[in-house]
Protein backbone atom coordinates (compact mmCIF):
# COMPACT_ATOMS: atom_id res chain seq x y z
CA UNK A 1 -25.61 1.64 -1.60
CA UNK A 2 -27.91 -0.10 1.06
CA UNK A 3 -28.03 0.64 4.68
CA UNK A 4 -26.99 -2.59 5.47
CA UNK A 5 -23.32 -2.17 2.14
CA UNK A 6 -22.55 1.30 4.31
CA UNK A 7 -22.77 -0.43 8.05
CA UNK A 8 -20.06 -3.37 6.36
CA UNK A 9 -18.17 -0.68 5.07
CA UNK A 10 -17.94 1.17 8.18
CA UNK A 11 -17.76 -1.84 10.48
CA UNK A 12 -14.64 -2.91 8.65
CA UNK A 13 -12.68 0.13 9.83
CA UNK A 14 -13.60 -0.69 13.32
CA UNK A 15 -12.29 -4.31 12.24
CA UNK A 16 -9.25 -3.28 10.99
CA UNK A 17 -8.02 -1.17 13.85
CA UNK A 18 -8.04 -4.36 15.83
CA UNK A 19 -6.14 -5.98 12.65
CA UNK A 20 -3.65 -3.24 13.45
CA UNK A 21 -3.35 -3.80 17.23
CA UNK A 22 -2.64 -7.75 16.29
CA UNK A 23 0.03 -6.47 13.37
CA UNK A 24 1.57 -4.27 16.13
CA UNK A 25 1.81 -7.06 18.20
CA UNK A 26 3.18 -9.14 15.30
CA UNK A 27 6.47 -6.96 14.98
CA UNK A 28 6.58 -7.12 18.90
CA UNK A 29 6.23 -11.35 19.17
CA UNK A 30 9.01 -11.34 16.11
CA UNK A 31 11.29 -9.02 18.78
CA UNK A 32 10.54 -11.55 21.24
CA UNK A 33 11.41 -14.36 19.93
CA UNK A 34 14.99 -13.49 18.82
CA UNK A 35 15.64 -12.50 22.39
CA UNK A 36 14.72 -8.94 23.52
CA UNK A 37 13.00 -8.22 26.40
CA UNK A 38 9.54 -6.74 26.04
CA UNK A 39 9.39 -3.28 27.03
CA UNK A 40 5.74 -2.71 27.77
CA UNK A 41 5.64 0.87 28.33
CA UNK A 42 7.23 1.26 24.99
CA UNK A 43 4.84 -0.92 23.80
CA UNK A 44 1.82 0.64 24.73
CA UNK A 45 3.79 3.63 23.40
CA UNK A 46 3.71 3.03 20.67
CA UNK A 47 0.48 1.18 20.12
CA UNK A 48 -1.22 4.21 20.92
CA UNK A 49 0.62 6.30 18.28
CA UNK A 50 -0.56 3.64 15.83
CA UNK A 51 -4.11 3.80 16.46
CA UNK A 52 -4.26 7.14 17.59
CA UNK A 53 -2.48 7.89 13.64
CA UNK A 54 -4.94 5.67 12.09
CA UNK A 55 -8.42 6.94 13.58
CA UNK A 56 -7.16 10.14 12.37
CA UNK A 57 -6.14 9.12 8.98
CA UNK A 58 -9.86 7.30 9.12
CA UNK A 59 -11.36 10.75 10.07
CA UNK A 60 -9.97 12.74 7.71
CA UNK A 61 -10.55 10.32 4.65
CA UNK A 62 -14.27 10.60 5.95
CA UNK A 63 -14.30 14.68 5.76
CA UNK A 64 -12.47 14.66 2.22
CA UNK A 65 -14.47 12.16 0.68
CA UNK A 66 -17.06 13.08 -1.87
CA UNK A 67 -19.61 10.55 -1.44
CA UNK A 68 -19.40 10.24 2.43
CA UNK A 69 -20.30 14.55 2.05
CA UNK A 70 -23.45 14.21 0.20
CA UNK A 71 -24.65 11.12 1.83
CA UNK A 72 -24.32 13.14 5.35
CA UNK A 73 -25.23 16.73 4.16
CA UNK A 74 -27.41 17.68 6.98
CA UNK A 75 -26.52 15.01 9.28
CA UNK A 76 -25.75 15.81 12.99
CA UNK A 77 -23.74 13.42 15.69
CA UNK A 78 -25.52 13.15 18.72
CA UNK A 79 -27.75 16.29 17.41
CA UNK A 80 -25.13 18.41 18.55
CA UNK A 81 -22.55 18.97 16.15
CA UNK A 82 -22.66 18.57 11.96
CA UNK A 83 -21.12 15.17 10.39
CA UNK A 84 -18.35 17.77 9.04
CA UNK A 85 -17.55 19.70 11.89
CA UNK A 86 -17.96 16.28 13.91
CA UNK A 87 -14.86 14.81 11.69
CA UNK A 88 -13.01 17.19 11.71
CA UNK A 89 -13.09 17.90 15.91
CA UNK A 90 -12.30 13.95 15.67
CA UNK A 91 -9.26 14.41 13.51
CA UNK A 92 -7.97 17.07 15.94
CA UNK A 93 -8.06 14.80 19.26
CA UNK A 94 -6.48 12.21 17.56
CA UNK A 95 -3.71 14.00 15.84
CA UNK A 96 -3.57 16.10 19.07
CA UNK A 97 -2.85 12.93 20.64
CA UNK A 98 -0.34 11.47 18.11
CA UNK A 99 1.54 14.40 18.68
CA UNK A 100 1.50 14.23 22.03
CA UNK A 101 2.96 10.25 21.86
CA UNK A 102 5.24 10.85 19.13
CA UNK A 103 7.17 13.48 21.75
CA UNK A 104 7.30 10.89 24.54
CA UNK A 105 8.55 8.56 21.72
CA UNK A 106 11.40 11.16 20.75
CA UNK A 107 12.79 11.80 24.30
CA UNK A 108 12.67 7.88 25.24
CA UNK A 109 15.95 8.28 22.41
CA UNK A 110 14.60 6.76 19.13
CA UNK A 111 17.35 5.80 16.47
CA UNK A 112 17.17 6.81 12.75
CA UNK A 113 15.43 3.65 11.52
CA UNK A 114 12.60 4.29 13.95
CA UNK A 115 12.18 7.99 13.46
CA UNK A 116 12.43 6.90 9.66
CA UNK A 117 9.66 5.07 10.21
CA UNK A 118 7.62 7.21 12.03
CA UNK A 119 7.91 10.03 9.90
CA UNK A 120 6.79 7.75 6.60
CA UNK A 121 4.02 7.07 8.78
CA UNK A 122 2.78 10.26 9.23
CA UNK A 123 3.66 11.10 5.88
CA UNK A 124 2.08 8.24 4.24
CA UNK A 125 -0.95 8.68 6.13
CA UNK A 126 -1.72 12.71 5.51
CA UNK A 127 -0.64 11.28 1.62
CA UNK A 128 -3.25 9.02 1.48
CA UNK A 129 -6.17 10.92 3.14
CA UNK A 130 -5.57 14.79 2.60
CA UNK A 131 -5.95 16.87 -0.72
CA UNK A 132 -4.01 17.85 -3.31
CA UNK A 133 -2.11 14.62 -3.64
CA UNK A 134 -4.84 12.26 -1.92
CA UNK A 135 -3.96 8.87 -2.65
CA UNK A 136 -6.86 7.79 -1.51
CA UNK A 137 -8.72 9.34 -5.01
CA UNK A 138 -5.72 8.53 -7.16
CA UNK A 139 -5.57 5.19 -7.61
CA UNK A 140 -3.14 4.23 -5.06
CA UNK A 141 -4.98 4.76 -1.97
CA UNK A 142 -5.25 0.77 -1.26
CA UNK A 143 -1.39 0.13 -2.05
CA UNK A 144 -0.73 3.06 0.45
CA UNK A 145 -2.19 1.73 2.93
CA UNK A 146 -1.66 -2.13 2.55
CA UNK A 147 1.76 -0.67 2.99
CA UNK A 148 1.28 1.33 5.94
CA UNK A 149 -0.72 -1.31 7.81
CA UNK A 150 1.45 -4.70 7.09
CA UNK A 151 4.65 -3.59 6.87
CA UNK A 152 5.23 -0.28 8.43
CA UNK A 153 3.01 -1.29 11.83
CA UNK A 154 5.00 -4.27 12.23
CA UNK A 155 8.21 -2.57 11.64
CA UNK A 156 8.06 0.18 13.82
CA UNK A 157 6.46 -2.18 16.92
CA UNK A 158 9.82 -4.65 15.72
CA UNK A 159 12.10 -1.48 15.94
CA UNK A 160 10.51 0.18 19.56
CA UNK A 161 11.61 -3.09 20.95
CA UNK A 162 15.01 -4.18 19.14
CA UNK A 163 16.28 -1.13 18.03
CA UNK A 164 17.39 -2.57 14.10
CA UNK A 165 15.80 -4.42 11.21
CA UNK A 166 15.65 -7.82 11.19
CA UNK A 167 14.51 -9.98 7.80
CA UNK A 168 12.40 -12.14 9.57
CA UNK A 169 9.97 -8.48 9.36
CA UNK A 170 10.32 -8.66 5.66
CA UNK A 171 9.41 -12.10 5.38
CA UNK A 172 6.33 -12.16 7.42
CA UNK A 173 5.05 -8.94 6.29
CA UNK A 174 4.88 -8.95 2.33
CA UNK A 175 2.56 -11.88 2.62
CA UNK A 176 0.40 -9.86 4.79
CA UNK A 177 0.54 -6.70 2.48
CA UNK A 178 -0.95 -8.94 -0.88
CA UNK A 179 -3.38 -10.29 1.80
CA UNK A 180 -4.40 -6.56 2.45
CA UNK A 181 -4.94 -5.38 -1.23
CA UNK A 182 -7.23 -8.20 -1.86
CA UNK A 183 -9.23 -7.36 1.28
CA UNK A 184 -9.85 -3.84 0.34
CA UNK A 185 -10.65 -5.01 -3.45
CA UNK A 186 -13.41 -6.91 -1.68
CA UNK A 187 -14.60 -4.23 0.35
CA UNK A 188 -14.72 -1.81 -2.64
CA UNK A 189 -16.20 -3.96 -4.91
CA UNK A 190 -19.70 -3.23 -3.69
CA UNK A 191 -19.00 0.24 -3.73
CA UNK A 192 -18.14 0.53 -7.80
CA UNK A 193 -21.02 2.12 -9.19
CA UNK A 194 -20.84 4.50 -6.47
CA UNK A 195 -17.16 5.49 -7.14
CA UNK A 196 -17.90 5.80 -10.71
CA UNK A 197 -20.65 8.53 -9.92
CA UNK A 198 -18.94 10.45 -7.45
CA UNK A 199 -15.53 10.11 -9.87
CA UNK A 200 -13.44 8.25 -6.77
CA UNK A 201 -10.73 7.21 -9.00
CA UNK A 202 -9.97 4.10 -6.64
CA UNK A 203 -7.83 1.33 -7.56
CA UNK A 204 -10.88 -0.76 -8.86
CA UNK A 205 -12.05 2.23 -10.85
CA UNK A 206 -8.27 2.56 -12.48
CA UNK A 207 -7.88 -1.17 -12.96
CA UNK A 208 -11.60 -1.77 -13.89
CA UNK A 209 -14.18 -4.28 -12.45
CA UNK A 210 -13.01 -7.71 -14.24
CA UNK A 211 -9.27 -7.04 -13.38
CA UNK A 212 -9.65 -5.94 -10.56
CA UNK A 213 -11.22 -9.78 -10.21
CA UNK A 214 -8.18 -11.37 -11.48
CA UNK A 215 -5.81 -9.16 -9.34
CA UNK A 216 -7.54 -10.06 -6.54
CA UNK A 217 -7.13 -13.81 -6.99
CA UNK A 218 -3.33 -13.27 -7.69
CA UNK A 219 -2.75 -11.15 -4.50
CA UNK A 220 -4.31 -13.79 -2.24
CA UNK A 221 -2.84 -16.80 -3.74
CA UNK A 222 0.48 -14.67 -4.64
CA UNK A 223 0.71 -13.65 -0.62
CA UNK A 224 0.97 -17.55 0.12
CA UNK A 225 3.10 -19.03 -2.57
CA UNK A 226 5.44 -15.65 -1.06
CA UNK A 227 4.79 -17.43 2.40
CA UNK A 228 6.18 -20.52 0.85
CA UNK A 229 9.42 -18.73 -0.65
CA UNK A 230 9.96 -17.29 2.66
CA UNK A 231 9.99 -20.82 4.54
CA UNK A 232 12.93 -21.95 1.58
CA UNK A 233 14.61 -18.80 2.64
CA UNK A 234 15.00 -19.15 6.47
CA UNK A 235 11.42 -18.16 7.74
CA UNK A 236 10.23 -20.14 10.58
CA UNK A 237 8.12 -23.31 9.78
CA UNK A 238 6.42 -23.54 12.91
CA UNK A 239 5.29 -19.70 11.77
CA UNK A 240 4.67 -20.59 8.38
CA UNK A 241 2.88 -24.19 8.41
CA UNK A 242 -0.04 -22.51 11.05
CA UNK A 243 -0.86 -20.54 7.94
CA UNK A 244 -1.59 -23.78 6.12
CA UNK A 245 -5.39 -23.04 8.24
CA UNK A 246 -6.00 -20.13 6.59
CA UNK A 247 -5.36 -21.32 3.02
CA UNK A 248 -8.79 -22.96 2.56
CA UNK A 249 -10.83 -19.18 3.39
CA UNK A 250 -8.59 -17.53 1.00
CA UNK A 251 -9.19 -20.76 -1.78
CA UNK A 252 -12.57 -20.38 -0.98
CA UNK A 253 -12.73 -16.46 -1.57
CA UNK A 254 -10.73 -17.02 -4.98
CA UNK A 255 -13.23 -19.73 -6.14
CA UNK A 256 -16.40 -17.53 -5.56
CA UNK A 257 -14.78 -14.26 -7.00
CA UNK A 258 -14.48 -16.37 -10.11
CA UNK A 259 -18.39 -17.52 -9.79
CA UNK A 260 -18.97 -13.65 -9.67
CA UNK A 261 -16.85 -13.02 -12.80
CA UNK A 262 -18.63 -15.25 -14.38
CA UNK A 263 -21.99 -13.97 -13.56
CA UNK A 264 -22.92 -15.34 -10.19
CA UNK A 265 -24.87 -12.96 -8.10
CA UNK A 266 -23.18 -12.18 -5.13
CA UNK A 267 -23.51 -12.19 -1.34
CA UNK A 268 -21.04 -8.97 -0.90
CA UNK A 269 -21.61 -8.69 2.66
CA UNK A 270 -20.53 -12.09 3.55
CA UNK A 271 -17.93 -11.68 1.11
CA UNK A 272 -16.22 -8.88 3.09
CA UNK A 273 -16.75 -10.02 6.18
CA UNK A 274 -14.91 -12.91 4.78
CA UNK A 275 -12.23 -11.12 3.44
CA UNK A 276 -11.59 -8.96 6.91
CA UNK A 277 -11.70 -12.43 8.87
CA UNK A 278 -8.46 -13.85 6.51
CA UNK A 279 -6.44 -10.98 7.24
CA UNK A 280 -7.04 -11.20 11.22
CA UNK A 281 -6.93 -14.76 11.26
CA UNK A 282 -4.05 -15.42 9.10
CA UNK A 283 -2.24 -12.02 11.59
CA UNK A 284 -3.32 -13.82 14.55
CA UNK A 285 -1.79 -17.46 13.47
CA UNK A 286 1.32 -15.41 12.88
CA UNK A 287 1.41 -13.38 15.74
CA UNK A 288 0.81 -16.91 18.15
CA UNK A 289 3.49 -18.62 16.60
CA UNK A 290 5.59 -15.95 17.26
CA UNK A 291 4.75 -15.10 20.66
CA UNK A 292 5.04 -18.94 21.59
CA UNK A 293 8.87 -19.60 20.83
């Protein structure tokens, strides 16, 4: 993998904990518009616990990791502490901290679907980064945390502010979730060979390179024809028709995965930049929409 394939692949992280501030945001704009009133001590609350959950689950996933151990054996932060003993000090504050919030969440008097969701939380995230089940090498690491990231974010940011589910969550979510998987196909796709050698049984090792192709043009086009079910079934066109913008990034990403399937060589790093950019963008359009009615 080249220097410039391993700064993409850890930019994106930094990228996508800024997707999850604007999915957090998402559930709380949905809350908003059908009528609560913003609590924004709650909702820095609970922001907080989100990325606070997520850097650790980011952490850990780092220390665990195979490839990221042999690439880094040696390797000191700052010349002061080794890359291990660096991630795992990280993990520590962070879950230190999530702790910390998730107590101040409990005695502000959470209901059951909110402590629901922030125990699957927790327990989806030590699931996907920490050994022996480690979804992350099993196949199911990307589903886990599509999951995590577009629907259980939103929901829990939805439920800190309202206090019960709502189907408009549901409807804007899933779209985002297909949106997700076809990102991280993207980002992993560069990375094959490598997960191959280091036996990473990711879900583009389990489904194999030229499937994982196909399933990545069905999740991206699937996540707006489920945007377009949702708009027959009561979702919000002024949410739904901004969405219409993104369309032609995600056509465009389906039409050049095909050129690579069919032999094209590829620009990977524009690719997954790419790929990142629909997911904010098409959160953001959401998110405004929201937040302005």
């Amino acid at each position: 993998m080249s220097d410039l394939h391993r700064f993409f692949s850890r930019a994106s992280w930094v990228l996508f904990l800024f997707i999850l501030a604007l999915l957090y945001a998402l559930g709380v704009s949905i809350a908003d518009y059908l009528g609560a009133t913003v609590d924004v001590g709650m909702y820095w609350l609970g922001q907080g616990w989100v990325l606070s959950l997520f850097l650790a689950t980011f952490l850990l996933d780092r220390y665990y990791d195979p490839q990221s151990n042999v690439e880094n054996l040696g390797r000191q932060l700052f010349g002061l502490l080794p890359y291990g003993s660096a991630l795992v000090l990280g993990a520590a504050i962070s879950l230190t901290l999530t702790a910390s919030l998730t107590v101040l969440l409990i005695r502000s008097g959470l209901n059951p679907p909110t402590i629901t969701i922030l125990v699957a939380g927790v327990v989806g995230a030590f699931l996907y980064a920490i050994p022996p089940i480690r979804l992350a090498n099993a196949g199911f690491g990307e589903l886990t945390l599509s999951i995590l990231i577009a629907n259980l974010v939103p929901a829990l940011a939805f439920l800190l502010q309202l206090g019960e589910f709502h189907r408009l969550i549901a409807m804007a979510t899933f779209p985002l979730t297909f949106l997700l998987l076809a990102s991280f196909l993207i980002l992993r796709f560069p990375h094959y060979t490598d997960h191959l050698k280091y036996r990473k049984n990711s879900l583009i090792v389990r489904m194999g390179w030229d499937t994982a192709m196909t399933a990545h043009n069905i999740f991206l086009l699937g996540a707006f024809l489920l945007v377009g079910l949702a708009a027959v079934f009561g979702f919000p066109s002024f949410a739904a028709t901004p969405l219409l913008l993104a369309l032609p990034l995600a056509l465009l990403q389906v039409w050049y995965v095909t050129r690579i399937a069919g032999g094209d060589k590829p620009n990977w790093n524009a690719l997954s930049l790419s790929a990142v950019i629909l997911v904010g963008f098409t959160s953001y359009l959401m998110t405004f929409a929201f937040w302005t009615h």
